[in-house]
C-alpha atoms as a PDB file:
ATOM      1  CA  UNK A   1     -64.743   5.152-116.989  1.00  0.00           C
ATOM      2  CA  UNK A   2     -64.255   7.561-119.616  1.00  0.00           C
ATOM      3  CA  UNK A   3     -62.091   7.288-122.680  1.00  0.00           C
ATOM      4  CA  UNK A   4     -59.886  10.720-124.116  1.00  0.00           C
ATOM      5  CA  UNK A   5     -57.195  11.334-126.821  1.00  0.00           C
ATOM      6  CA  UNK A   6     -54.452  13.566-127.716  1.00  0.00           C
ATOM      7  CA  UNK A   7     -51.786  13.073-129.906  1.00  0.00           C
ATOM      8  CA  UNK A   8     -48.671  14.832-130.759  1.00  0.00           C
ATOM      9  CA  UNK A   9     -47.143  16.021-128.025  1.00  0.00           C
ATOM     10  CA  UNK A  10     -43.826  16.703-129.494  1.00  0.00           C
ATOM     11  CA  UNK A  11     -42.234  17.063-126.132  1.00  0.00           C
ATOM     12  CA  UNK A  12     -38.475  18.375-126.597  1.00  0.00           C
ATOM     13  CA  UNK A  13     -36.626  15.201-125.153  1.00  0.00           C
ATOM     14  CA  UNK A  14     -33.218  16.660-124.937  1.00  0.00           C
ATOM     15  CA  UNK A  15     -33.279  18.260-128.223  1.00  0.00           C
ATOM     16  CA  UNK A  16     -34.387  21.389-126.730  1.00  0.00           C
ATOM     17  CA  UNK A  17     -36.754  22.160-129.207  1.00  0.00           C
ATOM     18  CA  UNK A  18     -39.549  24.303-128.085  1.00  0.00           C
ATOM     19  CA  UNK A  19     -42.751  23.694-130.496  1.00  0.00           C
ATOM     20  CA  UNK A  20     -43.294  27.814-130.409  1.00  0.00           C
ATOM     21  CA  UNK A  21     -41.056  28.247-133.442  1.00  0.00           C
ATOM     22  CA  UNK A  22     -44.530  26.391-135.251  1.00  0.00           C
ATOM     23  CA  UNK A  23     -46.570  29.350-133.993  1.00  0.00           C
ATOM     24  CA  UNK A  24     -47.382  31.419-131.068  1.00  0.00           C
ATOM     25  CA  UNK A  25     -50.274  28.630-130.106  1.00  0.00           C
ATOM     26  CA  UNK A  26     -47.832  26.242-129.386  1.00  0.00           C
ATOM     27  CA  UNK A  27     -46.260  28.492-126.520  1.00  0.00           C
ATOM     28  CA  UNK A  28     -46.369  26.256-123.337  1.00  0.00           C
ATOM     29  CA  UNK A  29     -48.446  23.809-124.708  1.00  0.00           C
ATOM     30  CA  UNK A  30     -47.751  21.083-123.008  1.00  0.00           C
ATOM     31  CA  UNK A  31     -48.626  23.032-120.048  1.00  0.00           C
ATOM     32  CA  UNK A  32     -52.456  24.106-121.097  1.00  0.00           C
ATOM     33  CA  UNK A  33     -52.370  20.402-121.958  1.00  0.00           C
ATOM     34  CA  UNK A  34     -51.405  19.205-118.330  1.00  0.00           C
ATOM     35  CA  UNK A  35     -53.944  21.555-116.868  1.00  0.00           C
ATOM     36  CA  UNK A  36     -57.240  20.717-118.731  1.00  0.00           C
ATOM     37  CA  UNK A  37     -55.736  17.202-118.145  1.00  0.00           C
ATOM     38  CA  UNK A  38     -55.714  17.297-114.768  1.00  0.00           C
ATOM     39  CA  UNK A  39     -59.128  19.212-114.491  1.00  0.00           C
ATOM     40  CA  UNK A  40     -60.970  16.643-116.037  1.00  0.00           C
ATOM     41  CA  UNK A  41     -59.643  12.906-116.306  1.00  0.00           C
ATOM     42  CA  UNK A  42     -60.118  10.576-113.609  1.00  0.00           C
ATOM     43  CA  UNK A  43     -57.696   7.843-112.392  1.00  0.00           C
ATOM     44  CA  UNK A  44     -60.121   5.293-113.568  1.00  0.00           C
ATOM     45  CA  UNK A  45     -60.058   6.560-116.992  1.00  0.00           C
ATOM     46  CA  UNK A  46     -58.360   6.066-120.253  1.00  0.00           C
ATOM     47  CA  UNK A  47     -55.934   8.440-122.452  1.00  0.00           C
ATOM     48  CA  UNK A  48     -55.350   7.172-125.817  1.00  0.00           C
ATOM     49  CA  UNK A  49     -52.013   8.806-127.011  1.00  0.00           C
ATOM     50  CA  UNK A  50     -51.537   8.150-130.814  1.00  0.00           C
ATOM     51  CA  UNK A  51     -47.454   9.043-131.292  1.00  0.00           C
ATOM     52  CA  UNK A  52     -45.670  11.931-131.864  1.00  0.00           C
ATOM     53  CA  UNK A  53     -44.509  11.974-127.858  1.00  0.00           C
ATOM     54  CA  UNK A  54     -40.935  13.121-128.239  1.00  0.00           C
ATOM     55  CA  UNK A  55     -38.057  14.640-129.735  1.00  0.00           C
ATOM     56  CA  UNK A  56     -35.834  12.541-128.246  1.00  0.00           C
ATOM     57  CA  UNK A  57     -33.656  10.516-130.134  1.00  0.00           C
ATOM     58  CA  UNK A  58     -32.568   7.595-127.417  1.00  0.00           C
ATOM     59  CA  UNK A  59     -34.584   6.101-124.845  1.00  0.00           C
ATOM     60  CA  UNK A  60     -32.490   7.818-122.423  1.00  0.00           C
ATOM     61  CA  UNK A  61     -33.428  11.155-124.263  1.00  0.00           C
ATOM     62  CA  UNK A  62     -37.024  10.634-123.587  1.00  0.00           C
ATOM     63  CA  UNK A  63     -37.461   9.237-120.063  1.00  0.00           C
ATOM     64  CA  UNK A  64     -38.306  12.428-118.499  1.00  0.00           C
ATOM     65  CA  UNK A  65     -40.727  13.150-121.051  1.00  0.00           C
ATOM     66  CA  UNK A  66     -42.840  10.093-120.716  1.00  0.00           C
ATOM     67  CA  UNK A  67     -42.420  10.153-117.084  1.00  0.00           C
ATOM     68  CA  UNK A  68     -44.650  13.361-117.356  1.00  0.00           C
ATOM     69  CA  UNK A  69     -46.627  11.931-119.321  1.00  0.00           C
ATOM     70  CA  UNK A  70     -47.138   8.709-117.193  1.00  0.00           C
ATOM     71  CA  UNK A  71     -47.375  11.028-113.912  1.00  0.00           C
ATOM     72  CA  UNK A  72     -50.741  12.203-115.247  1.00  0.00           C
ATOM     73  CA  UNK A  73     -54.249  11.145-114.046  1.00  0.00           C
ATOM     74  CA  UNK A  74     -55.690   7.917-116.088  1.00  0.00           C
ATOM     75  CA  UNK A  75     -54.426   4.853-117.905  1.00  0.00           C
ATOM     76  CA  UNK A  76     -52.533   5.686-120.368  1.00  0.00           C
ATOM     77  CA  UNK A  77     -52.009   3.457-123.993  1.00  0.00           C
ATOM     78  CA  UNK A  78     -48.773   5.022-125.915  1.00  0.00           C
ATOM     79  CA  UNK A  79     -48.542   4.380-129.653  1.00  0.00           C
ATOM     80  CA  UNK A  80     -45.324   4.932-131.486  1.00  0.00           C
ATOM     81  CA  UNK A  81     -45.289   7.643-133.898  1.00  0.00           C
ATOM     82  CA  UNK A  82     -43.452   8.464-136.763  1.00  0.00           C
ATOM     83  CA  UNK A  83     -40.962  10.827-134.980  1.00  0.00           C
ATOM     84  CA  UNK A  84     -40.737   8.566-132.120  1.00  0.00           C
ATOM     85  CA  UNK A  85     -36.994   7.744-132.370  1.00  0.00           C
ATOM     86  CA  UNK A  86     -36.414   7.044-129.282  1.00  0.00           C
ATOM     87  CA  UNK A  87     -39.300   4.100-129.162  1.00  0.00           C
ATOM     88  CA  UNK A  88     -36.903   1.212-130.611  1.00  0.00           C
ATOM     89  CA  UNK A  89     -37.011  -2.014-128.223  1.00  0.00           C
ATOM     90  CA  UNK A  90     -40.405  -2.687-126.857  1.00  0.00           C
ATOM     91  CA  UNK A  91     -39.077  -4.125-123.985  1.00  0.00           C
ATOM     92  CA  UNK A  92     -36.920  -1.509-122.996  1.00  0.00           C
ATOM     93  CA  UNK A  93     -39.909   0.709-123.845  1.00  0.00           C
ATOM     94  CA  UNK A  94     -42.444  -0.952-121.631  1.00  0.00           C
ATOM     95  CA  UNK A  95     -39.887  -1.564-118.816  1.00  0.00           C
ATOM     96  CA  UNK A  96     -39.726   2.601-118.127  1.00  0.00           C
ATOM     97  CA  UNK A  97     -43.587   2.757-118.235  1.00  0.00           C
ATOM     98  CA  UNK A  98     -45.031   2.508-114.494  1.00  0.00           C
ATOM     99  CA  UNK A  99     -47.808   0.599-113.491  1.00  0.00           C
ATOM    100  CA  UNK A 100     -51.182   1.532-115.325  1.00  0.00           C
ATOM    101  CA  UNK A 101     -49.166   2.974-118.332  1.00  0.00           C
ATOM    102  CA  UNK A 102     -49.591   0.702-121.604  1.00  0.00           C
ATOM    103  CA  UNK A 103     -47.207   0.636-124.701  1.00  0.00           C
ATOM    104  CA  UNK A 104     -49.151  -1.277-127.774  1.00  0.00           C
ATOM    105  CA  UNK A 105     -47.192  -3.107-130.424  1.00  0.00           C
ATOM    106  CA  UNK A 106     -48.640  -5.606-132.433  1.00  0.00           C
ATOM    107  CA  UNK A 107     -51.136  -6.494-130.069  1.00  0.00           C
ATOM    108  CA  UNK A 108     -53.607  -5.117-127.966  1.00  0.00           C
ATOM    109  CA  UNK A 109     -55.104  -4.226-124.493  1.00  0.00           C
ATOM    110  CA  UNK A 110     -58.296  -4.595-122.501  1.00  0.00           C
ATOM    111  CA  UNK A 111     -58.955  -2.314-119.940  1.00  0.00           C
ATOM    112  CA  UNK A 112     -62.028  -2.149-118.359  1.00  0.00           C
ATOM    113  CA  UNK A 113     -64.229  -4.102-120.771  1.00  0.00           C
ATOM    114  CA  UNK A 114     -63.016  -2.056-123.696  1.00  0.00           C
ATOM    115  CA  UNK A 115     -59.940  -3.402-126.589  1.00  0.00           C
ATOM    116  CA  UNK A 116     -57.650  -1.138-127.310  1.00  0.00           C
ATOM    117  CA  UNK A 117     -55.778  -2.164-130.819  1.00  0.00           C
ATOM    118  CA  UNK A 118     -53.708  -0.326-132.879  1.00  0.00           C
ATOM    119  CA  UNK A 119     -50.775   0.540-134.847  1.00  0.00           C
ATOM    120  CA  UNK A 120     -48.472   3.202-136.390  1.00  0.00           C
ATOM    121  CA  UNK A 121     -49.775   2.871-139.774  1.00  0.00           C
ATOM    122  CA  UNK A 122     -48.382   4.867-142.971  1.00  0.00           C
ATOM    123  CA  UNK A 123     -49.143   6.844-146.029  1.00  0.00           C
ATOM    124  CA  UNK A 124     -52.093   5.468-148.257  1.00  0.00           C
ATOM    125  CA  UNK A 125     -50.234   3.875-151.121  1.00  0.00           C
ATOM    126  CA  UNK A 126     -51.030   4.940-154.553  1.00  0.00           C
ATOM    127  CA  UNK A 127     -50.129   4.187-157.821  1.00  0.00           C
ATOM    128  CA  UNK A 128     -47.316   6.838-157.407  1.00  0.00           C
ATOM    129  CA  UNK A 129     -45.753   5.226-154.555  1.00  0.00           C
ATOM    130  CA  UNK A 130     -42.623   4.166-154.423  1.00  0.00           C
ATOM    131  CA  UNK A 131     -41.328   0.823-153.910  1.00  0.00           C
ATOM    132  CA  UNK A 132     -40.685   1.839-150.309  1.00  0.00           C
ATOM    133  CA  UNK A 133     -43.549   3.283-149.666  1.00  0.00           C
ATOM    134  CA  UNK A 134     -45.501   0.513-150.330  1.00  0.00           C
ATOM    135  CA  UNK A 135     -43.525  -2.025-148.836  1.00  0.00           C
ATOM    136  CA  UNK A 136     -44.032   0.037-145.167  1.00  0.00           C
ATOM    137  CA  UNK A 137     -48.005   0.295-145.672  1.00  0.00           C
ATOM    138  CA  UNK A 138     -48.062  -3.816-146.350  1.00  0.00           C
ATOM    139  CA  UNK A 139     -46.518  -4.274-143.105  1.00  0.00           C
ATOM    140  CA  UNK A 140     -48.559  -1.264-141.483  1.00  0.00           C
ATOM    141  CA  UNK A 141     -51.886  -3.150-142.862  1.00  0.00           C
ATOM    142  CA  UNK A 142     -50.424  -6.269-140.996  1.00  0.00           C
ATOM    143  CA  UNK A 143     -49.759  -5.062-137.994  1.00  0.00           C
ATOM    144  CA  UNK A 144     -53.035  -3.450-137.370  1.00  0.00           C
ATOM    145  CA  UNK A 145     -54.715  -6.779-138.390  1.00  0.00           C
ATOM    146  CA  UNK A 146     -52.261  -8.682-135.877  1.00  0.00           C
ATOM    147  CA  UNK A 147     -53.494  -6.062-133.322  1.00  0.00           C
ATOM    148  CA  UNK A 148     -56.737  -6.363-134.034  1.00  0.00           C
ATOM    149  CA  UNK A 149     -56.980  -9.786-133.991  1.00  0.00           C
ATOM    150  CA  UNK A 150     -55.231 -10.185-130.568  1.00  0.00           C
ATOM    151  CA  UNK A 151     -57.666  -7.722-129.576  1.00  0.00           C
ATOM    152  CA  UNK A 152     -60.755 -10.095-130.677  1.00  0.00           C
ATOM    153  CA  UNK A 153     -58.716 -12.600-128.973  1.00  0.00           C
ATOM    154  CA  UNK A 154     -58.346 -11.057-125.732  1.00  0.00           C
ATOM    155  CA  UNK A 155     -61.827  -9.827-125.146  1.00  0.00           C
ATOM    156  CA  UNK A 156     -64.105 -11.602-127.300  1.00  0.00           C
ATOM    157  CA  UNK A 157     -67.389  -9.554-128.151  1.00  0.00           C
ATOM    158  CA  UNK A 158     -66.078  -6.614-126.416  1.00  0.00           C
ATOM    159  CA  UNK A 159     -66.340  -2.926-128.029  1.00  0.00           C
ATOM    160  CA  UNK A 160     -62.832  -2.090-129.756  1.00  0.00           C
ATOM    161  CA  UNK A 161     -61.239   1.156-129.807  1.00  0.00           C
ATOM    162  CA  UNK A 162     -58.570   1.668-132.680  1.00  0.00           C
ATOM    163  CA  UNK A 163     -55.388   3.981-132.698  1.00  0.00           C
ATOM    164  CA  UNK A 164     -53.371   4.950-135.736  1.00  0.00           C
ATOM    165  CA  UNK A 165     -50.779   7.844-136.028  1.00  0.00           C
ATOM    166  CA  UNK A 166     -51.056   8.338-139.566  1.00  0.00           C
ATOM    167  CA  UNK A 167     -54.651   8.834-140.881  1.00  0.00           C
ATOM    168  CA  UNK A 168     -56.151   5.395-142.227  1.00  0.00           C
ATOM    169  CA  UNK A 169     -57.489   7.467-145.209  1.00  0.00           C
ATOM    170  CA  UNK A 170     -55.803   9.951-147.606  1.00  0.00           C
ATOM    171  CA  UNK A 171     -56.535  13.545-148.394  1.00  0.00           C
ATOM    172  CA  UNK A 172     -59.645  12.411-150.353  1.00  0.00           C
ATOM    173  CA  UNK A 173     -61.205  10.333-147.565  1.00  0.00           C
ATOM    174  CA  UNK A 174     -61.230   7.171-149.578  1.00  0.00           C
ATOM    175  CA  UNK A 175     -60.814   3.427-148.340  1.00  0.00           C
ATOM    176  CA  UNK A 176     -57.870   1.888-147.839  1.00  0.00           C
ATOM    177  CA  UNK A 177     -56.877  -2.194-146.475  1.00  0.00           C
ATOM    178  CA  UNK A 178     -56.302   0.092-142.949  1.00  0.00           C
ATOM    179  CA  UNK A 179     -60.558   1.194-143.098  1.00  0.00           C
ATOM    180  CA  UNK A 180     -61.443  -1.958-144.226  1.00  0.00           C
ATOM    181  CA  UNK A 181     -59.692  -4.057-141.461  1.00  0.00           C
ATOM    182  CA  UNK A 182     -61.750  -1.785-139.387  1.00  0.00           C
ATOM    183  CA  UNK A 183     -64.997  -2.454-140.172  1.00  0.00           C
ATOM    184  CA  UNK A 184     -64.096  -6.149-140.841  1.00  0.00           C
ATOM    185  CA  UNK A 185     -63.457  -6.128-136.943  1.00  0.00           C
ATOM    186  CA  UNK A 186     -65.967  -3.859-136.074  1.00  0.00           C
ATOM    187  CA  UNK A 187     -64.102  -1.410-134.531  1.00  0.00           C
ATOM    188  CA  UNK A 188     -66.546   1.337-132.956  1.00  0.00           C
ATOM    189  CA  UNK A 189     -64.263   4.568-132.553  1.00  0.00           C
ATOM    190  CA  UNK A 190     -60.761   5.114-134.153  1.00  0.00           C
ATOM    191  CA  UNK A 191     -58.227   7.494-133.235  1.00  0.00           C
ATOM    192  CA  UNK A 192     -55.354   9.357-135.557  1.00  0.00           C
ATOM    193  CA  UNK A 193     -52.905  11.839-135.150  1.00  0.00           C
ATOM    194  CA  UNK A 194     -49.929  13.105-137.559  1.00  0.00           C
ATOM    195  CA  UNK A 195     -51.546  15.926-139.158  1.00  0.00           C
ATOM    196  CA  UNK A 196     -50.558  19.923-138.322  1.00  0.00           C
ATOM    197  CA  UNK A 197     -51.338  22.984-139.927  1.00  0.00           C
ATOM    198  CA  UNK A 198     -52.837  23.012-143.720  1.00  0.00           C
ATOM    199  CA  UNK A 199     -52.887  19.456-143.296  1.00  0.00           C
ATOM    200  CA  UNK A 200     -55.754  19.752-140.806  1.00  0.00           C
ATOM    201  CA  UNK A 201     -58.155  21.752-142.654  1.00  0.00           C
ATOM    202  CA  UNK A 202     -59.056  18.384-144.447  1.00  0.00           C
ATOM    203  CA  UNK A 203     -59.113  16.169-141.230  1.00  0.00           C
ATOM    204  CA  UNK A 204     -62.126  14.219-140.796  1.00  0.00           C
ATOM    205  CA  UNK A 205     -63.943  13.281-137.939  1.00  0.00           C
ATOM    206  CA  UNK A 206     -67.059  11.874-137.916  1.00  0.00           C
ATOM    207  CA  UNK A 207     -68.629   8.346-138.522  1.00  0.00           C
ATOM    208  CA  UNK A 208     -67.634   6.453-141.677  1.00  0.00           C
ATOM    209  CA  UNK A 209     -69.404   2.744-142.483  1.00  0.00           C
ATOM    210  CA  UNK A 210     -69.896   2.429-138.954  1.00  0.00           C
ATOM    211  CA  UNK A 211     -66.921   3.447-138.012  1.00  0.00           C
ATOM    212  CA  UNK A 212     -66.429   6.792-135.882  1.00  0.00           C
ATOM    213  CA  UNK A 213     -63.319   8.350-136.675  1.00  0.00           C
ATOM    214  CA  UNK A 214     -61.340  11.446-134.156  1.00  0.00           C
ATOM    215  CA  UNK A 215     -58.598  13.593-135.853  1.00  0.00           C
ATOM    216  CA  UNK A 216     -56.708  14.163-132.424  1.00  0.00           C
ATOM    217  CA  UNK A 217     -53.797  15.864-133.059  1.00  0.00           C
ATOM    218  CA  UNK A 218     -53.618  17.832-129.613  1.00  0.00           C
ATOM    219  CA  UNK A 219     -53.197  21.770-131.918  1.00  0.00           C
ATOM    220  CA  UNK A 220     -55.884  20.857-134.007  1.00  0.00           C
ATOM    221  CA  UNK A 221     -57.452  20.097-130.123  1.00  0.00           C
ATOM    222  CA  UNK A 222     -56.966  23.662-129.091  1.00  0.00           C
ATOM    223  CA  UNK A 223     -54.610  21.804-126.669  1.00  0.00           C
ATOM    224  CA  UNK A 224     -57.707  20.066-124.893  1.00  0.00           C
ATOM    225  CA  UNK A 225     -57.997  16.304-124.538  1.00  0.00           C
ATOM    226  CA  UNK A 226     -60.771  14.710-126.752  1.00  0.00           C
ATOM    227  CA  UNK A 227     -63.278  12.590-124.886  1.00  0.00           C
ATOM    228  CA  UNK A 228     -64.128   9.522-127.210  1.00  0.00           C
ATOM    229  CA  UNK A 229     -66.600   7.758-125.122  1.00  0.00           C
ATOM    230  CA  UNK A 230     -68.161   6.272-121.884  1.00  0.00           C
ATOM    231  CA  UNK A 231     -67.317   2.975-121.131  1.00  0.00           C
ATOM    232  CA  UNK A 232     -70.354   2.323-120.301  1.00  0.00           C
ATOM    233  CA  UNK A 233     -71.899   3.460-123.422  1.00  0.00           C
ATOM    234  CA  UNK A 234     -69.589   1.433-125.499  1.00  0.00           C
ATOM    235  CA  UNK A 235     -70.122  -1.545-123.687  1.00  0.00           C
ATOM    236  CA  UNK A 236     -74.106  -0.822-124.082  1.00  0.00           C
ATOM    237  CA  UNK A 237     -73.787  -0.305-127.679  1.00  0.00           C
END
């Protein structure tokens, strides 16, 4: 079993909105995402998805969306990203996802001797941040420790794999309470999204205080999946 990421599909829901207005890369890209998919991800593996799956505004809006998505080869664990509208009740949410298709919330999921935890999370507060602003990240930071914690819970001693939309660091790579929960836990790979652009010049991926972090937002990817890990290497770790 092999694990893979890609976030940030930005599939148009019913909004119509094709991604090429961001650039002739994004022509058909959910296509040349479908077809590397499909060349190279087994049923028995995992895709980590980090957010940013659809336009849609409703849950209505985005059913044939995910239903692509969950047609794919793999497992696949959804996150809910910041444009993620349409992801409101997470029953209703899990109830459209078919069997082998995960939605995490607050908790987390072993497949395959591996934990999967994780969480939206939220801009790195600062001392500029507004009231707002700060009040989101607390409950961010608590819902990545509830995940992470149900994920020690679930599968004691087992490797964990961590998703995040937003990057758990800011533009100057510095700690924050969503990096240290992570190495408190011992998390072994983490996964983020969110970023486009200028913003991805300054991505990093690499390993941090044990930690290795991907930057997998799927144009920064070239449109490609991102294989994390073997399961068998994680477990061996």
């Amino acid at each position: 079993m092999r694990v893979f990421a890609i976030g940030d599909l930005h599939l148009p829901g019913s909004q119509g909105k094709p991604m090429d207005v961001f650039g002739a890369h994004w022509e058909r890209h959910f296509e040349k995402i479908c077809e590397d998919w499909r060349a190279r991800v087994l049923p028995e593996d995992v895709v980590l998805l980090p957010g940013d799956l659809s336009w849609a505004m409703t849950l209505e809006e985005a059913a044939q969306d995910i239903a692509a998505i969950c047609a794919l080869p793999g497992q696949k664990l959804l996150l809910r990203g910041n444009h993620d509208y349409w992801w409101s009740s997470l029953t209703r949410v899990r109830a459209l996802l078919p069997e082998g298709n995960y939605a995490l919330q607050n908790d987390a999921r072993v497949l395959q001797g591996i934990a999967f935890a994780g969480t939206r999370g939220w801009t790195i507060a600062a001392p500029a941040s507004s009231a707002q602003d700060l009040k989101i990240y607390r409950r961010e930071v608590l819902r990545l420790e509830l995940s992470l914690q149900d994920a020690a819970r679930k599968g004691p001693g087992l490797p964990i794999v961590a998703m995040l939309h937003y990057p758990p660091f800011n533009e100057r790579q510095e700690d924050s309470e969503f990096t240290q929960l992570l190495e408190r836990y011992g998390v072994r790979h983490c996964v983020y999204g969110h970023l486009h652009a200028e913003g991805l010049r300054g991505a990093f991926s690499g390993e941090r205080n044990g930690v290795v972090y991907h930057q997998v937002s799927c144009d920064g990817l070239g449109f490609r999946l991102r294989e994390i890990a073997q399961g068998e290497a994680l477990a061996g770790a």
